[in-house]
PDB file of N, CA and C in Angstrom:
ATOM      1  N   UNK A   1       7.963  25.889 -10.677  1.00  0.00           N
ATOM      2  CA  UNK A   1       8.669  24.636 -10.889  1.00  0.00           C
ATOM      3  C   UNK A   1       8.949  23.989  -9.536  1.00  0.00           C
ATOM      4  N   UNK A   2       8.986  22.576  -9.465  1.00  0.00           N
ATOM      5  CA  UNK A   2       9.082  22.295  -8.092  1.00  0.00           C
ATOM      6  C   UNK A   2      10.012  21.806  -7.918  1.00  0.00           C
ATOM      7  N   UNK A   3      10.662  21.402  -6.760  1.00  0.00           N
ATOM      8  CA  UNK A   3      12.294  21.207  -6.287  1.00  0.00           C
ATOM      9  C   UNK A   3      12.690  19.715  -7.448  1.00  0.00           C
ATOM     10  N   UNK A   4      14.001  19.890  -8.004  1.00  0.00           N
ATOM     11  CA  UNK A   4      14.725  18.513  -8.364  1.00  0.00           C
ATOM     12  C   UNK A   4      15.541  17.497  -7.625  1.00  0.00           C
ATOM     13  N   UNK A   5      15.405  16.599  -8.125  1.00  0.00           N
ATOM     14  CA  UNK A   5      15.825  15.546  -7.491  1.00  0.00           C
ATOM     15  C   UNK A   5      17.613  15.630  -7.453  1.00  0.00           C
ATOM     16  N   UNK A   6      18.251  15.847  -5.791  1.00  0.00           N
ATOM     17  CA  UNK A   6      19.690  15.731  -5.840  1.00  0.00           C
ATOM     18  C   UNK A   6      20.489  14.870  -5.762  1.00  0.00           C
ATOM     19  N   UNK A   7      19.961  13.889  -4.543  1.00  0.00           N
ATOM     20  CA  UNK A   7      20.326  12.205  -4.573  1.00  0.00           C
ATOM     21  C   UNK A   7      19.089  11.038  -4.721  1.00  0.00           C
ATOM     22  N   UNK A   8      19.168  10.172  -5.025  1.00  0.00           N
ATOM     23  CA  UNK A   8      18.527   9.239  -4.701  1.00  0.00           C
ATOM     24  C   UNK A   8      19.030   7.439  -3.944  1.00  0.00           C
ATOM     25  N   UNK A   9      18.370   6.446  -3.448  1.00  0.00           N
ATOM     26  CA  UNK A   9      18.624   5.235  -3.236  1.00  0.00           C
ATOM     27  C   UNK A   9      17.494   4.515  -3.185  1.00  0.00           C
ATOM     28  N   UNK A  10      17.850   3.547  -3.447  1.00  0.00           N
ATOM     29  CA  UNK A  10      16.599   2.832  -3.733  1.00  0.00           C
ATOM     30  C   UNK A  10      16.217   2.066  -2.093  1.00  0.00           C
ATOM     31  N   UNK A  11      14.737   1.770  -1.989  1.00  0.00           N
ATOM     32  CA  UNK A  11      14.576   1.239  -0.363  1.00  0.00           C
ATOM     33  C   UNK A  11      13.756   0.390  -0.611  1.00  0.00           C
ATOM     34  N   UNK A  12      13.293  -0.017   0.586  1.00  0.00           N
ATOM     35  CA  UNK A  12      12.483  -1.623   0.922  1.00  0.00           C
ATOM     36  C   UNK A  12      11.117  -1.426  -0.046  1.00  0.00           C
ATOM     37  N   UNK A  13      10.635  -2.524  -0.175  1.00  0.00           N
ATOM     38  CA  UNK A  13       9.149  -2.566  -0.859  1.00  0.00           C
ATOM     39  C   UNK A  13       8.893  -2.097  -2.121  1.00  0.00           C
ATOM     40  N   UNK A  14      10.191  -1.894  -3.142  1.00  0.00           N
ATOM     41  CA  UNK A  14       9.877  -0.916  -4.237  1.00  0.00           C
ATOM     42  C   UNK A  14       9.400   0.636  -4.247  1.00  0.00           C
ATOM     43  N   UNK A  15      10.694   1.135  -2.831  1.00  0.00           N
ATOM     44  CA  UNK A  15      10.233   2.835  -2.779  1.00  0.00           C
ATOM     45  C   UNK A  15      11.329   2.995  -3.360  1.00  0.00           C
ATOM     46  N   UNK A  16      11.610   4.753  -3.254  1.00  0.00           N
ATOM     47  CA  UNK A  16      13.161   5.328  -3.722  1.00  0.00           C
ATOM     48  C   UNK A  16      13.193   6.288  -2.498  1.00  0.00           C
ATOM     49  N   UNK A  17      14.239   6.561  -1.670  1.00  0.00           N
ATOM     50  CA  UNK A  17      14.564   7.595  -0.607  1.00  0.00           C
ATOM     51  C   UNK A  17      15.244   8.736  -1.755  1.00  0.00           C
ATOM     52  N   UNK A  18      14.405   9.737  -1.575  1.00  0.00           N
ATOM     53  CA  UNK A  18      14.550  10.946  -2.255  1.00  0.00           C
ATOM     54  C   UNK A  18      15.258  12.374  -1.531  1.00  0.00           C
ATOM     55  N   UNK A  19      16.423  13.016  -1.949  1.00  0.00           N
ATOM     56  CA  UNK A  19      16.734  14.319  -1.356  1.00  0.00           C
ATOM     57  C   UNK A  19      16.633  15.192  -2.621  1.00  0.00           C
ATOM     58  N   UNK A  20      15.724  16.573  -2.092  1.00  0.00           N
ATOM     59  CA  UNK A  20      15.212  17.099  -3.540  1.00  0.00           C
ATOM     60  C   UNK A  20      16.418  18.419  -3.150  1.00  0.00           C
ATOM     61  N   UNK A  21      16.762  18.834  -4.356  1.00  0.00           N
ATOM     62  CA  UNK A  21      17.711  20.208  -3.984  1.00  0.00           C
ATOM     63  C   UNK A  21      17.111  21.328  -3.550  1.00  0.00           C
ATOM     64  N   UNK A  22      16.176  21.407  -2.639  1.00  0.00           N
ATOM     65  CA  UNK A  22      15.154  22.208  -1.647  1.00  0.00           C
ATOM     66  C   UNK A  22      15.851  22.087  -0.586  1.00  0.00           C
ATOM     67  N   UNK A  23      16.606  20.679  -0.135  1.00  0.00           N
ATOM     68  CA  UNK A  23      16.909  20.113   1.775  1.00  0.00           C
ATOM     69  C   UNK A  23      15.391  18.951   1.631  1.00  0.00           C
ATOM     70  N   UNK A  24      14.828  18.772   1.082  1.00  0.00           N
ATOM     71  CA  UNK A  24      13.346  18.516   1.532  1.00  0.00           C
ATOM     72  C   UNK A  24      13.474  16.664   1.284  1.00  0.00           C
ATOM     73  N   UNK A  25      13.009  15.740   2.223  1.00  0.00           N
ATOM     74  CA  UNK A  25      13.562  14.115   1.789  1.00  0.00           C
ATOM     75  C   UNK A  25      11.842  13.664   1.562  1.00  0.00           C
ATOM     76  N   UNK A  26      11.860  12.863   0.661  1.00  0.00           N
ATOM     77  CA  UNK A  26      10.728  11.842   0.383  1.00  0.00           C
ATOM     78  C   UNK A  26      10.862  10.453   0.549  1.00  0.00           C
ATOM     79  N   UNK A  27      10.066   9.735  -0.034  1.00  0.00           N
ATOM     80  CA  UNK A  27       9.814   8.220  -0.295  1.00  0.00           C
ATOM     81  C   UNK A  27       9.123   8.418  -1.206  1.00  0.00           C
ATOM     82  N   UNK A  28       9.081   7.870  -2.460  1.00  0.00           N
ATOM     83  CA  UNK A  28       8.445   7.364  -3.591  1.00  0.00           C
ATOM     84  C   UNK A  28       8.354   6.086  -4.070  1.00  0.00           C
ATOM     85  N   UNK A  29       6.927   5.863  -3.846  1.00  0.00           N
ATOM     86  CA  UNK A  29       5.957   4.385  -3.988  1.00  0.00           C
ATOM     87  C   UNK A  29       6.204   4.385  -5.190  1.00  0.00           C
ATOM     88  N   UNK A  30       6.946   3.224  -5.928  1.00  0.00           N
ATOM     89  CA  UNK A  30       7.201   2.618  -7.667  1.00  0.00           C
ATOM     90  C   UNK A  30       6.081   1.554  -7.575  1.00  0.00           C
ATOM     91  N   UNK A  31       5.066   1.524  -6.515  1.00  0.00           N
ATOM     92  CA  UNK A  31       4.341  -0.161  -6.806  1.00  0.00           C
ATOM     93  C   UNK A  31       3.685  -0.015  -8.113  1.00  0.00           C
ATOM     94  N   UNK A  32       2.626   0.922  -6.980  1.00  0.00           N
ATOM     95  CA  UNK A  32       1.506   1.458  -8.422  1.00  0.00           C
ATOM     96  C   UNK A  32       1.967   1.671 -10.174  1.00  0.00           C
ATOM     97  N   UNK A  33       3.015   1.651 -10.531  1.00  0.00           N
ATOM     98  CA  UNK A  33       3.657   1.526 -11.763  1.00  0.00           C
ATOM     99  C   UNK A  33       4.085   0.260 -12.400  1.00  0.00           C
ATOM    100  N   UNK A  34       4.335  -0.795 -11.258  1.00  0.00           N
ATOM    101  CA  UNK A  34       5.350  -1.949 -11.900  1.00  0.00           C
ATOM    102  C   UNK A  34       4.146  -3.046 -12.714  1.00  0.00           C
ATOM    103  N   UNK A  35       3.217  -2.623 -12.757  1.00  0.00           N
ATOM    104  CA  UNK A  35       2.236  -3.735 -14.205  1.00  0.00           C
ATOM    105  C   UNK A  35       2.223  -2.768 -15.371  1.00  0.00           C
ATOM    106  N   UNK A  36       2.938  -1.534 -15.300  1.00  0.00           N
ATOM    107  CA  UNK A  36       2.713  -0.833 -16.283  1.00  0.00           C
ATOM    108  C   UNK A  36       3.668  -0.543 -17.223  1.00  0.00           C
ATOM    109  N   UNK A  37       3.542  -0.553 -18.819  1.00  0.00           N
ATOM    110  CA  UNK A  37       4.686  -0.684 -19.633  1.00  0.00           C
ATOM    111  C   UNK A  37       6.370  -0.693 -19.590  1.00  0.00           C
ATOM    112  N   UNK A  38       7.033  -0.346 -19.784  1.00  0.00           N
ATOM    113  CA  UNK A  38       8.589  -0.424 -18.957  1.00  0.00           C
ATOM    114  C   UNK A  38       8.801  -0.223 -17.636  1.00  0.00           C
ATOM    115  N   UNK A  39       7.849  -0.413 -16.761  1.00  0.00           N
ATOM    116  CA  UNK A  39       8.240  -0.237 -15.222  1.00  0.00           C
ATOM    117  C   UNK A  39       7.968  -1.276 -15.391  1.00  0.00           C
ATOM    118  N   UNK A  40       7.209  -2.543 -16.109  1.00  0.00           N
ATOM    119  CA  UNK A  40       7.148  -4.236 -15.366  1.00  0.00           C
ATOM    120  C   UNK A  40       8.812  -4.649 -15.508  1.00  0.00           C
ATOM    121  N   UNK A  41       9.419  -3.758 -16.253  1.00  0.00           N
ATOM    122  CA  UNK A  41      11.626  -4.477 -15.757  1.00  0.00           C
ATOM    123  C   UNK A  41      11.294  -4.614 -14.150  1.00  0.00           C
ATOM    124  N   UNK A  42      11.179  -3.433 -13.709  1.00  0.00           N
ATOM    125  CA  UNK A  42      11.462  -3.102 -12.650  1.00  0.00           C
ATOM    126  C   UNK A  42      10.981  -4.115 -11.177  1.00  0.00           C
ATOM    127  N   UNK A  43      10.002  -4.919 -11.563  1.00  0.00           N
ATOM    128  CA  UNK A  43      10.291  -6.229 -10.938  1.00  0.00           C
ATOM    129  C   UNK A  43      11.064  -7.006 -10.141  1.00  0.00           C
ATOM    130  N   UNK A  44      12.251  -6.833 -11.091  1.00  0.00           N
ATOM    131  CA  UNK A  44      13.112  -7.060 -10.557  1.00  0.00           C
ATOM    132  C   UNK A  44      14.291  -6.870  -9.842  1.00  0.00           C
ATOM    133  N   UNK A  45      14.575  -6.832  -8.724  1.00  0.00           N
ATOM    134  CA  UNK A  45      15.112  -6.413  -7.688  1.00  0.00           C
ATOM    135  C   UNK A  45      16.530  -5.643  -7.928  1.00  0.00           C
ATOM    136  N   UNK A  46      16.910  -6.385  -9.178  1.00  0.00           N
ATOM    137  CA  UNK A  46      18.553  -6.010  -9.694  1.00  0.00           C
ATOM    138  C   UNK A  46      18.045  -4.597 -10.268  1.00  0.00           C
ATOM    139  N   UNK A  47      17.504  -5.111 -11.182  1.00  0.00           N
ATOM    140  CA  UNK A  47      17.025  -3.756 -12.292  1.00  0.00           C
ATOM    141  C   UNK A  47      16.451  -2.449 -11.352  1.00  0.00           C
ATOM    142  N   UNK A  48      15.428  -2.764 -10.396  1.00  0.00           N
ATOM    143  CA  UNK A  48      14.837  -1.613  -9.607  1.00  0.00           C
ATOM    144  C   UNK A  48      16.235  -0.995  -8.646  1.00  0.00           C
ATOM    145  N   UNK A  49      17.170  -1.587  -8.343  1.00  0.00           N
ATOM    146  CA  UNK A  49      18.360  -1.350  -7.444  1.00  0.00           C
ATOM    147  C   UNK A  49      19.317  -0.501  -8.034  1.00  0.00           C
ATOM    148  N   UNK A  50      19.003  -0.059  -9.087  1.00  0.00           N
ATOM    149  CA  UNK A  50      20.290   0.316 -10.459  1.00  0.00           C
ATOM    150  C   UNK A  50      19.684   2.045 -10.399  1.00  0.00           C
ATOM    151  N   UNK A  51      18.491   2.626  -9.659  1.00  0.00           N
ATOM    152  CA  UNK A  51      18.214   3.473  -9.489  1.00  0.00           C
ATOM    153  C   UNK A  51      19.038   5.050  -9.148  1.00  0.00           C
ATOM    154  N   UNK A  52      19.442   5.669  -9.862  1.00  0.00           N
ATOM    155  CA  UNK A  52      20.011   7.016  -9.622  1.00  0.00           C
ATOM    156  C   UNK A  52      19.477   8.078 -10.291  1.00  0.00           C
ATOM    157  N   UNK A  53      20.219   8.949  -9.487  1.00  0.00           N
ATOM    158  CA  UNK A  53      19.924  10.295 -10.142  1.00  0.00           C
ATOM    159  C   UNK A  53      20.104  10.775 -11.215  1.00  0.00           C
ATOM    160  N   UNK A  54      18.958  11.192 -11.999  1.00  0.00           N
ATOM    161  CA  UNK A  54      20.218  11.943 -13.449  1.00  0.00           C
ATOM    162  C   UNK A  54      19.459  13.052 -13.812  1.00  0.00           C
ATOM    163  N   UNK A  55      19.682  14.305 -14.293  1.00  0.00           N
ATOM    164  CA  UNK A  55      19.109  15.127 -14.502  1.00  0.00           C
ATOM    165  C   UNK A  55      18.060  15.942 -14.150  1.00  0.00           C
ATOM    166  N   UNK A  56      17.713  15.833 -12.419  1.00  0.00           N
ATOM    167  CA  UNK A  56      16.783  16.497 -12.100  1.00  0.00           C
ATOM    168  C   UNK A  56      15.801  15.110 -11.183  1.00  0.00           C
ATOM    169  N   UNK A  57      15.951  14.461 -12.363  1.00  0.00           N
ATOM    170  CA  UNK A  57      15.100  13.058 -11.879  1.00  0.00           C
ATOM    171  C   UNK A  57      15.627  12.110 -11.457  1.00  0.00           C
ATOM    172  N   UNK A  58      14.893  11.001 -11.730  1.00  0.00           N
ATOM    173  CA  UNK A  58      15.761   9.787 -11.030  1.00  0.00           C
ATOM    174  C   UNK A  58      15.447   8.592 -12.692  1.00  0.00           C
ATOM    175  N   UNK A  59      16.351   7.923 -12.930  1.00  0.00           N
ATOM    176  CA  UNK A  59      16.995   6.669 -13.565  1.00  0.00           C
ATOM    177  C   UNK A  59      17.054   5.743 -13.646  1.00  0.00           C
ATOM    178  N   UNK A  60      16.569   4.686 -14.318  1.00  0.00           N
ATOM    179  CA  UNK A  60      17.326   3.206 -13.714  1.00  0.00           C
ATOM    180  C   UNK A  60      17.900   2.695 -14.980  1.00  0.00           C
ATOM    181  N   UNK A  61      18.768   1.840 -15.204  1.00  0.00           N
ATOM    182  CA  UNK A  61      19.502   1.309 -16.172  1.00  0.00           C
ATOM    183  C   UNK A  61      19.197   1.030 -17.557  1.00  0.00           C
ATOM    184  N   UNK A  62      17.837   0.773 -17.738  1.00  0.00           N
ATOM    185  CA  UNK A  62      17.539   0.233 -18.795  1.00  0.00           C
ATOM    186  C   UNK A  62      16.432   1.561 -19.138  1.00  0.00           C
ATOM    187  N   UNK A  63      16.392   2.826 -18.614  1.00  0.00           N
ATOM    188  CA  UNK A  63      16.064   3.910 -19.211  1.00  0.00           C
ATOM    189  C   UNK A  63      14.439   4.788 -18.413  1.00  0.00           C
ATOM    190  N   UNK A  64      14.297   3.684 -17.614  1.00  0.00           N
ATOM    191  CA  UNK A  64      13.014   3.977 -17.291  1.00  0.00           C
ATOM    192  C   UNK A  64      13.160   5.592 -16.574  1.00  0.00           C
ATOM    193  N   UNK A  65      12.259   6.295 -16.129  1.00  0.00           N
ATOM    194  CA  UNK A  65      12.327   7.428 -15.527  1.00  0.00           C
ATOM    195  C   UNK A  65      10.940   7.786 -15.456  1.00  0.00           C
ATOM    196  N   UNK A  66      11.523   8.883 -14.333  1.00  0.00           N
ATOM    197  CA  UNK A  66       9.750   9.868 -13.884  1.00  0.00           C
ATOM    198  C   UNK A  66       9.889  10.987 -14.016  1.00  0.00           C
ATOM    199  N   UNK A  67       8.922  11.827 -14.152  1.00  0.00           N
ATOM    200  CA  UNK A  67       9.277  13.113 -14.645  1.00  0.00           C
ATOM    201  C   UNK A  67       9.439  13.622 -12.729  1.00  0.00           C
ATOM    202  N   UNK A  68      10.049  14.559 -12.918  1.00  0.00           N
ATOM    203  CA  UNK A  68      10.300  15.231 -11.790  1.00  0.00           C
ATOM    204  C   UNK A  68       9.576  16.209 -10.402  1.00  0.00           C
ATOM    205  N   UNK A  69       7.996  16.556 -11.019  1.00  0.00           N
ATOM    206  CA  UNK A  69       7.185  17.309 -10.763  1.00  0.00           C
ATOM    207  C   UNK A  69       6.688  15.719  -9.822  1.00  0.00           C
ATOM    208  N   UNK A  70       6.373  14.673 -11.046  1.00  0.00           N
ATOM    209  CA  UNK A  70       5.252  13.520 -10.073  1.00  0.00           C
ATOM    210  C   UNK A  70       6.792  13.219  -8.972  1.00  0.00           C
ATOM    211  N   UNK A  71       7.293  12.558  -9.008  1.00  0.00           N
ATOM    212  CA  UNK A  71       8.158  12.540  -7.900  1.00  0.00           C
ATOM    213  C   UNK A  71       8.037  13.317  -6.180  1.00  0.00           C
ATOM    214  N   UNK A  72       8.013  14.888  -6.759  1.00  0.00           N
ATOM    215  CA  UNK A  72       7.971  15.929  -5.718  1.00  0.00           C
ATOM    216  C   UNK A  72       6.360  15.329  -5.260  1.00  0.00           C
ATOM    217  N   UNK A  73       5.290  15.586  -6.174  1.00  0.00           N
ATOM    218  CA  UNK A  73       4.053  15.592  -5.723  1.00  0.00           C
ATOM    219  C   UNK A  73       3.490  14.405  -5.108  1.00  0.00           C
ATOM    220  N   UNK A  74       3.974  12.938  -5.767  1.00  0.00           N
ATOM    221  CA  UNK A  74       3.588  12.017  -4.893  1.00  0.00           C
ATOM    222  C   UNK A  74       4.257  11.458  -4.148  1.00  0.00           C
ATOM    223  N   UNK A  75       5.492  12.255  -3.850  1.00  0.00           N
ATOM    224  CA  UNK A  75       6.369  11.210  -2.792  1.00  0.00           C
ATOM    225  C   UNK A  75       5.772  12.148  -1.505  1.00  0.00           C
ATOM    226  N   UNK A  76       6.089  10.617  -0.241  1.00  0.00           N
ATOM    227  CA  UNK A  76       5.499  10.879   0.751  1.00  0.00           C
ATOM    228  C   UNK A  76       7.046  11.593   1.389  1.00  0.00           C
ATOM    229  N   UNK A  77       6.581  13.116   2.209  1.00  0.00           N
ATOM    230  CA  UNK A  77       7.830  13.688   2.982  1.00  0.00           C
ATOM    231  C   UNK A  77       7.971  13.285   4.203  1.00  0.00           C
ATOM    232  N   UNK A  78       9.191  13.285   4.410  1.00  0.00           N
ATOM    233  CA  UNK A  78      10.016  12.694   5.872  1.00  0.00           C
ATOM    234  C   UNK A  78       9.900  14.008   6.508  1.00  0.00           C
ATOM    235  N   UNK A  79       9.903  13.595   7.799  1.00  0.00           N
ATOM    236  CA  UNK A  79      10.206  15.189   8.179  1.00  0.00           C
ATOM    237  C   UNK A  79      11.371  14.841   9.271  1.00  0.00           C
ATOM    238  N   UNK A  80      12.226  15.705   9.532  1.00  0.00           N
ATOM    239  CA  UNK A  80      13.163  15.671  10.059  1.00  0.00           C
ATOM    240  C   UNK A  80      13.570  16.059  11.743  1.00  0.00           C
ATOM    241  N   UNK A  81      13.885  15.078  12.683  1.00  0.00           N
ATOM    242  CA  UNK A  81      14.012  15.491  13.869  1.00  0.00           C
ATOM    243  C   UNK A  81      15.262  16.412  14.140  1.00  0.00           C
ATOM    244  N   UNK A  82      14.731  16.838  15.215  1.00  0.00           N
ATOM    245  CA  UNK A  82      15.529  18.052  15.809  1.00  0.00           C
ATOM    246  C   UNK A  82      16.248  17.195  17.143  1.00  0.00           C
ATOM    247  N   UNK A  83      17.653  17.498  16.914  1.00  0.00           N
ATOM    248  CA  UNK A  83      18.108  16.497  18.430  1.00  0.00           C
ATOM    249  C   UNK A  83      19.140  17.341  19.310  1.00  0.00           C
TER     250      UNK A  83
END
């Protein structure tokens, strides 16, 4: 099973800044989705902004969601400096 989603926020360009309960941070690209059945809400800036966490995954208001595995697998990882 692969890590769940602990926080989320939503970011520039229609990504989501992801912290998975691993420590491990992503970015997840919503473009590639928004011509596609209940992700075309998401369009819109209010609706895509309403983005949280719920159950492992991530949320937005009017119900949309991703399963948790594509999240881990296609979000791009941050990696973290050492200072």
């Amino acid at each position: 099973m692969n890590p769940r989603i602990k926080e989320a926020a939503p970011g520039q360009n229609y990504t989501v800044h992801l912290i998975f309960d691993n420590g491990e941070e992503g970015v997840f690209d919503v473009k590639p989705y928004l011509d596609k059945g209940v992700f075309k809400e998401l369009k819109n800036l209010n609706s895509f902004n309403s983005v949280k966490p719920f159950m492992g995954t991530i949320q937005w208001k009017n119900g949309q969601d991703f399963c948790p595995d594509t999240l881990y697998i296609e979000s791009k990882r941050l990696t973290r400096r050492c200072t």
